[in-house]
Protein backbone atom coordinates (compact mmCIF):
# COMPACT_ATOMS: atom_id res chain seq x y z
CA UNK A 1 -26.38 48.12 18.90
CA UNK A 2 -27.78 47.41 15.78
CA UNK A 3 -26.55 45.43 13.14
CA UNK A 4 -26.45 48.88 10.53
CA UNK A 5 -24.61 50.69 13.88
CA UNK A 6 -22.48 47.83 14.09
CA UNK A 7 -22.07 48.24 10.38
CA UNK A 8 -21.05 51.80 9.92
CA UNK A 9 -18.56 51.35 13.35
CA UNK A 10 -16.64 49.00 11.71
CA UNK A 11 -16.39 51.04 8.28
CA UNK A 12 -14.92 54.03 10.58
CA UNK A 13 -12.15 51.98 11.71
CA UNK A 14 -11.24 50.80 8.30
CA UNK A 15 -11.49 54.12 6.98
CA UNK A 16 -9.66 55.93 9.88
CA UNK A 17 -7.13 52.95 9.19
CA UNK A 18 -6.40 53.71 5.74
CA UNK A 19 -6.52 50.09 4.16
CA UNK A 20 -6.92 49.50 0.60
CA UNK A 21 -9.83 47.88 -1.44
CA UNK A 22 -10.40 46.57 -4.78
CA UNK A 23 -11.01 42.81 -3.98
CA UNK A 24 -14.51 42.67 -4.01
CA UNK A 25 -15.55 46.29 -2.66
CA UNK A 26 -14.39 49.72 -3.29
CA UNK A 27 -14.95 51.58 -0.32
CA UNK A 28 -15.45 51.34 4.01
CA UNK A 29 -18.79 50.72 4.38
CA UNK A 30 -19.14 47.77 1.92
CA UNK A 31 -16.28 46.05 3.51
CA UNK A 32 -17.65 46.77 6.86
CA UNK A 33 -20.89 45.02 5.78
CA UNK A 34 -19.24 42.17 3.75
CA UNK A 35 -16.93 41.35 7.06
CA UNK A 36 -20.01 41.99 9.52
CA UNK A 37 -22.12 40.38 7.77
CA UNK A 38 -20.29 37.38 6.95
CA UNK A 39 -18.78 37.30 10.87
CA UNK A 40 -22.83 36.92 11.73
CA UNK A 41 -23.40 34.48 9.21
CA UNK A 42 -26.57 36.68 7.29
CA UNK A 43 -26.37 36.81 3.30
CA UNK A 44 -23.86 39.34 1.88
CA UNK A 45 -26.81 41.06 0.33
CA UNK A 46 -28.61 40.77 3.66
CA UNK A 47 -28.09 44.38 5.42
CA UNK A 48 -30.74 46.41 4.23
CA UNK A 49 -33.54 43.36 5.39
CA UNK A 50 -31.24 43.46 8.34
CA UNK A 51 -30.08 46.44 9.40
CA UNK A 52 -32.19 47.10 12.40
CA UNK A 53 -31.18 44.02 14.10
CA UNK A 54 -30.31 44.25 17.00
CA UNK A 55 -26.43 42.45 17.61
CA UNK A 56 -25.74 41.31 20.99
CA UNK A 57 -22.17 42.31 22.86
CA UNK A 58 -20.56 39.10 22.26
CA UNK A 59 -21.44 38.64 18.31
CA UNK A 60 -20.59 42.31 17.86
CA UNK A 61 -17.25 41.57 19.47
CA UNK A 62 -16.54 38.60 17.21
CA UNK A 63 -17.03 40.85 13.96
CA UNK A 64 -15.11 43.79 15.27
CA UNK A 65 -12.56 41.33 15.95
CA UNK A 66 -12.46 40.34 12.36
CA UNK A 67 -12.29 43.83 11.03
CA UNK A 68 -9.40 44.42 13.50
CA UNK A 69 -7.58 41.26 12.33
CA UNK A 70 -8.34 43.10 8.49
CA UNK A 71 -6.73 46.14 9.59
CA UNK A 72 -3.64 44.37 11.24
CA UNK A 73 -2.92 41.92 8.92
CA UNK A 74 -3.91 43.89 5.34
CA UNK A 75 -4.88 41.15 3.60
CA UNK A 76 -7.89 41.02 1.16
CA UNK A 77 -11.36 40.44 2.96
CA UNK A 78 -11.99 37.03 0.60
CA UNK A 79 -8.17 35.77 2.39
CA UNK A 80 -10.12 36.12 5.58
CA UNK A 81 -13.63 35.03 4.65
CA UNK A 82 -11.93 32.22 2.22
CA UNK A 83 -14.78 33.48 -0.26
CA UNK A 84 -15.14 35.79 -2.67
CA UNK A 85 -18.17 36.37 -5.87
CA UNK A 86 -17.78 37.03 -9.10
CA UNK A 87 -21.51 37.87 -10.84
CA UNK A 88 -23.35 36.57 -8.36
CA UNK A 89 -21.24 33.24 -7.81
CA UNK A 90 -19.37 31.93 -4.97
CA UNK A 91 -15.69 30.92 -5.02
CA UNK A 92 -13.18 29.72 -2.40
CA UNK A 93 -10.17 31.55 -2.55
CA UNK A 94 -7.29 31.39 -0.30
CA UNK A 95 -3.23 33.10 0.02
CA UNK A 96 -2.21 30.11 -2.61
CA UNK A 97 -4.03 32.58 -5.59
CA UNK A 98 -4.84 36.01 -6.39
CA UNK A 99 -8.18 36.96 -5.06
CA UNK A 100 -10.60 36.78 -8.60
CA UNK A 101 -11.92 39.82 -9.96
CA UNK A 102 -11.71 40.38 -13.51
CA UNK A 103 -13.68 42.27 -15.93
CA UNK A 104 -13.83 39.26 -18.15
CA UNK A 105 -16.37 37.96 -15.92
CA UNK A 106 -18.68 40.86 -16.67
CA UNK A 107 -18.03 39.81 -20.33
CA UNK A 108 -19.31 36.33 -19.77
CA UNK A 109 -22.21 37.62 -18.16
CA UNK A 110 -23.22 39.85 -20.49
CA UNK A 111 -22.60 38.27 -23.45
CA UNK A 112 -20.25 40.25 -25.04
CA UNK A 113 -18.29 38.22 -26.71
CA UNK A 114 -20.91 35.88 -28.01
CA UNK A 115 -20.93 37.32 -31.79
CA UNK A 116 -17.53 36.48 -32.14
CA UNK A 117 -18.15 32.86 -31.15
CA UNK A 118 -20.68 30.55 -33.28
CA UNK A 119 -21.09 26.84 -33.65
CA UNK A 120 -17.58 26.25 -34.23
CA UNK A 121 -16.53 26.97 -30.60
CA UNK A 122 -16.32 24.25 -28.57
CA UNK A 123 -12.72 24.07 -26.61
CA UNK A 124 -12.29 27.11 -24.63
CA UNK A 125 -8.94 27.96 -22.95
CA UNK A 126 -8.33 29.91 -19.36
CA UNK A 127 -4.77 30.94 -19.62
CA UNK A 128 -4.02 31.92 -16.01
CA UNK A 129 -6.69 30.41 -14.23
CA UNK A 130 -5.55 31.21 -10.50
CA UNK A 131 -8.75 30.22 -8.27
CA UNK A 132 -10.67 28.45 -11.82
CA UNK A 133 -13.45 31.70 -11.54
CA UNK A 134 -13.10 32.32 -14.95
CA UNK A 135 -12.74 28.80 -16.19
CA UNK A 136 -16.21 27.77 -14.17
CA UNK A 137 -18.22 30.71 -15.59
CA UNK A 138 -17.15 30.24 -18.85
CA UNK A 139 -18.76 26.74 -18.44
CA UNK A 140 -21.90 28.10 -17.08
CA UNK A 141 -22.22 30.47 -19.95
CA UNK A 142 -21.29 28.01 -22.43
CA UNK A 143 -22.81 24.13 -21.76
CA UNK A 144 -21.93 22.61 -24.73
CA UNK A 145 -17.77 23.61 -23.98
CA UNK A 146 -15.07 21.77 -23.20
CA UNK A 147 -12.66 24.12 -20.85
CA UNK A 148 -9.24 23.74 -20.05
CA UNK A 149 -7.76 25.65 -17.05
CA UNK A 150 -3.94 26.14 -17.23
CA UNK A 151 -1.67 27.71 -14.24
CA UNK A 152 2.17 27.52 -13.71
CA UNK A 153 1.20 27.87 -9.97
CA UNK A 154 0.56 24.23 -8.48
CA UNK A 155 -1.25 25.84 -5.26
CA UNK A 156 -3.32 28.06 -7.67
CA UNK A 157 -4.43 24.37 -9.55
CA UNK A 158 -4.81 23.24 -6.04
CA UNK A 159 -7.48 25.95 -5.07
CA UNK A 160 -8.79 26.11 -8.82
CA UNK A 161 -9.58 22.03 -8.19
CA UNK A 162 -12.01 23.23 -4.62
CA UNK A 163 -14.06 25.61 -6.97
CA UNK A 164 -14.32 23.30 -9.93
CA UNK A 165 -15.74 20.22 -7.33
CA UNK A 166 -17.81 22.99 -5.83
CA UNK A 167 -19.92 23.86 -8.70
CA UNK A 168 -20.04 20.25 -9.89
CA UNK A 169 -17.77 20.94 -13.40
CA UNK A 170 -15.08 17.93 -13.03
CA UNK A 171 -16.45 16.39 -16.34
CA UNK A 172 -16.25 19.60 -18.60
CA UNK A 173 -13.14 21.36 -17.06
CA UNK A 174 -9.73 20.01 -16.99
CA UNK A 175 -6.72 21.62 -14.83
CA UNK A 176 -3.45 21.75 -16.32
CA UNK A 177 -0.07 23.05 -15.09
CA UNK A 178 1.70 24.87 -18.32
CA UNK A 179 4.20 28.00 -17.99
CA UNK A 180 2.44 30.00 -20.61
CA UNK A 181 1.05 28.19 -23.66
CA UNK A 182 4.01 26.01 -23.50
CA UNK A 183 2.47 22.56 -22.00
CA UNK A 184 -0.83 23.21 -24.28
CA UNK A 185 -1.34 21.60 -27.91
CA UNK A 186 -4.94 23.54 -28.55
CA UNK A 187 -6.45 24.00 -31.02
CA UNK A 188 -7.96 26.40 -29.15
CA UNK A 189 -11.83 27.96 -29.95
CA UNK A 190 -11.69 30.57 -27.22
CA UNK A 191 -8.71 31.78 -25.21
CA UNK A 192 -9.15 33.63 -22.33
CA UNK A 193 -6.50 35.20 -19.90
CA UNK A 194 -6.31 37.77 -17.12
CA UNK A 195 -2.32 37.23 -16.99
CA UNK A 196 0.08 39.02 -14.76
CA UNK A 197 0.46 42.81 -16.33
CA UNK A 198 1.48 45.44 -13.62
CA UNK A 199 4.82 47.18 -14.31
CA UNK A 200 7.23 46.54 -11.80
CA UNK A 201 7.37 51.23 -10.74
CA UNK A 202 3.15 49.85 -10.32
CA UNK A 203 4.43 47.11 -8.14
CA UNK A 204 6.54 49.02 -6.41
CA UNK A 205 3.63 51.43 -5.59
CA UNK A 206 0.77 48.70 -4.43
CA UNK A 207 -0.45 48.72 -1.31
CA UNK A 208 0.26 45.86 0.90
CA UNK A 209 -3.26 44.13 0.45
CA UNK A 210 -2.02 43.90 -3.27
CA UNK A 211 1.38 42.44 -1.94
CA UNK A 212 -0.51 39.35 0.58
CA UNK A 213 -1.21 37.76 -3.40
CA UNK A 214 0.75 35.46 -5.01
CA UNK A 215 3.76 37.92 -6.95
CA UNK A 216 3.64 35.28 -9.71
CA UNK A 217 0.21 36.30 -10.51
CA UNK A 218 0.66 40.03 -10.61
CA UNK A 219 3.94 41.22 -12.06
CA UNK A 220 4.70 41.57 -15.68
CA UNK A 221 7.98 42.95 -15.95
CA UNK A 222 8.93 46.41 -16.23
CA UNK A 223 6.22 47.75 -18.63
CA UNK A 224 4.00 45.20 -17.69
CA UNK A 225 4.18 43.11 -21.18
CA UNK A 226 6.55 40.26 -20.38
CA UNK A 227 4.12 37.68 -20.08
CA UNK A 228 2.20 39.03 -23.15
CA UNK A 229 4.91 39.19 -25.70
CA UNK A 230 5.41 35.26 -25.42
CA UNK A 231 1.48 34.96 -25.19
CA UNK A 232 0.99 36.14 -28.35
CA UNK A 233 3.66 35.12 -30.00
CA UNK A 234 2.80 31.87 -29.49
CA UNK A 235 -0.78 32.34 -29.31
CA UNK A 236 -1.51 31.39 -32.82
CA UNK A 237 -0.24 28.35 -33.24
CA UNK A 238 -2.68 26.89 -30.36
CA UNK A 239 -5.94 28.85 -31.61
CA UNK A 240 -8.36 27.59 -34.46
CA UNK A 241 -8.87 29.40 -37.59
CA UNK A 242 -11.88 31.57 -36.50
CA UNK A 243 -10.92 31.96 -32.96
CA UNK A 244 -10.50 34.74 -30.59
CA UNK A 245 -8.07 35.76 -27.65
CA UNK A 246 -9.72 37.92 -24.94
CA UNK A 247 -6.99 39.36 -23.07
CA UNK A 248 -7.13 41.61 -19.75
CA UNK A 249 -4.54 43.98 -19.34
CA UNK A 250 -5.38 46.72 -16.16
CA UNK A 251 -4.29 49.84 -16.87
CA UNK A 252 -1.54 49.01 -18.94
CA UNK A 253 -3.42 50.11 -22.22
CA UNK A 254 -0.58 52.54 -23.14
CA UNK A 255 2.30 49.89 -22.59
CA UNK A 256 0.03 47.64 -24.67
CA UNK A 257 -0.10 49.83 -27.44
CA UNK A 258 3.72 50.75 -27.59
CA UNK A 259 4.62 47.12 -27.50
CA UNK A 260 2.20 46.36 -29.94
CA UNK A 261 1.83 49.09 -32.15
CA UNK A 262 0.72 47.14 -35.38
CA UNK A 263 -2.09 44.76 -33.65
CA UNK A 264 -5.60 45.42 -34.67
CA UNK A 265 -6.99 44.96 -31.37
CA UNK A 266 -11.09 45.49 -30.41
CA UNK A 267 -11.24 47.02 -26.91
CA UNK A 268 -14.39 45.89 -24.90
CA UNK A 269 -16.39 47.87 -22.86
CA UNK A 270 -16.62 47.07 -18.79
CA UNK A 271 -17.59 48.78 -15.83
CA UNK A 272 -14.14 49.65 -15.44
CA UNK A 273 -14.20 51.56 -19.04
CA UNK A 274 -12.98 50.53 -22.67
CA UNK A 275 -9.02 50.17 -22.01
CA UNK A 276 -8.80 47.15 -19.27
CA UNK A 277 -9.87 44.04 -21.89
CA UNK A 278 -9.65 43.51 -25.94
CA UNK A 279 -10.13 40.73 -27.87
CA UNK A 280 -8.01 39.53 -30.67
CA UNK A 281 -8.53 37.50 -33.49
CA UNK A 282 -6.00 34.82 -34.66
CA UNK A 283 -5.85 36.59 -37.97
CA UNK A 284 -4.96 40.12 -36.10
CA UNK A 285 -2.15 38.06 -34.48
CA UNK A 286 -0.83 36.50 -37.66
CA UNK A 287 -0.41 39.76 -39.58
CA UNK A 288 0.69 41.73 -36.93
């Protein structure tokens, strides 16, 4: 068969299997080709130069195999792969941390941030590194920054440590094991931190290929906040005078809001909408 047969086979059993994405793809057929294509070692953006290939019975066993082993086992596709991207940029990523995906990476990208930043930032903080994904691209947007990338999670420092030797960044990011803010002395230029947030009547709800990651890294208590309250509570005392805090929060916007009713927050737009990440200034987080 073909490789784009192959392809759209392998999306009908994950779809007639009802598995979950939202760890790098968002629906059958780009999970097909991520697995496939991976299985048949071609680039992940290699299908449509590709397609009409034509995939002999043996390698087209070996990549039905691995979406079988998918559907089975329900982990994330990157747990298999031990890869996942994040704009455009490769990361290892194994069971020991959450698979990366957050919307702060778009933010990095893009730029976003940038007016609130100026000569004065120069130490940048990943709160809740897990894999490092954020900590490295905020060192490829940034050159001239010093990052620190804290965990609680020993095996998420562990697996942070493969992506910051991978992309070369041992001199300009440092990994640090702290329960919060509590191990960190700052001050602080930049904080950033995609902590855990889901509710625990969420948790109860996620599918299993949410419950193969690390629980640490996911649940925030009953509305979600638990981890944030301390954050910014102690948040200030760690940040310099004109920095920010860009915080990621899901869809726990409302919970936010109730638990914080008198924080002047700025939401930030993503692909995702304006209610997933907001930035906060240390002055918003004295006077709230």
């Amino acid at each position: 068969m073909t490789l784009l047969e192959l392809v759209a086979d392998c999306a009908r059993r994950l779809q007639q299997a009802d598995v979950a994405f939202g760890h790098g793809t968002a629906n059958a057929f780009d999970e097909a080709a991520w697995l496939v294509l991976w299985k048949l070692g071609l680039p992940l953006d290699g299908l449509d130069d590709h397609e009409r290939d034509e995939v002999d019975a043996e390698r087209g066993e070996q990549a039905q195999a691995l979406v079988e082993e998918r559907i089975a086992s329900r982990k994330p596709a990157a747990y298999l792969t031990r890869e996942a991207w994040l704009q455009g940029v490769p990361f290892y990523v194994d069971e020991r941390a959450i698979v990366p995906r957050s919307f702060i990476a778009e933010l990095l990208a893009e730029g976003t941030i940038d007016p609130w930043l100026g000569e004065h930032t120069r130490r940048v903080l990943d709160l809740c590194t897990g894999n490092g994904s954020l900590a490295v691209l905020a060192a490829m947007a940034w050159p001239e920054v010093q990052v620190d990338a804290a965990d609680l999670s020993p095996d998420a420092l562990a697996v942070a440590d493969i992506n910051v030797r991978k992309h070369g960044l041992r001199d300009r990011i440092r990994l640090l094991r702290s329960d919060g803010l509590s191990a960190l002395t700052g001050p602080y230029d930049l904080v950033l931190c995609n902590p855990p947030y889901v509710n625990s009547a969420s948790m109860a709800a996620l599918p299993a290929e949410y419950r193969a990651e690390p629980l640490l890294a996911l649940a925030g208590g009953a509305d979600g906040m638990d981890f944030i309250r301390t954050l910014l509570q102690d948040a200030p005392s760690r940040m310099g005078e004109a920095a920010v805090l860009v915080l990621e929060i899901g869809n726990e916007r409302e919970h936010f809001e109730r638990a914080f009713p008198r924080l002047e927050a700025v939401w930030l737009d993503t692909s995702a909408g304006a209610d997933q990440v907001l930035l906060l200034t240390r002055q918003a987080l004295v006077r709230q």
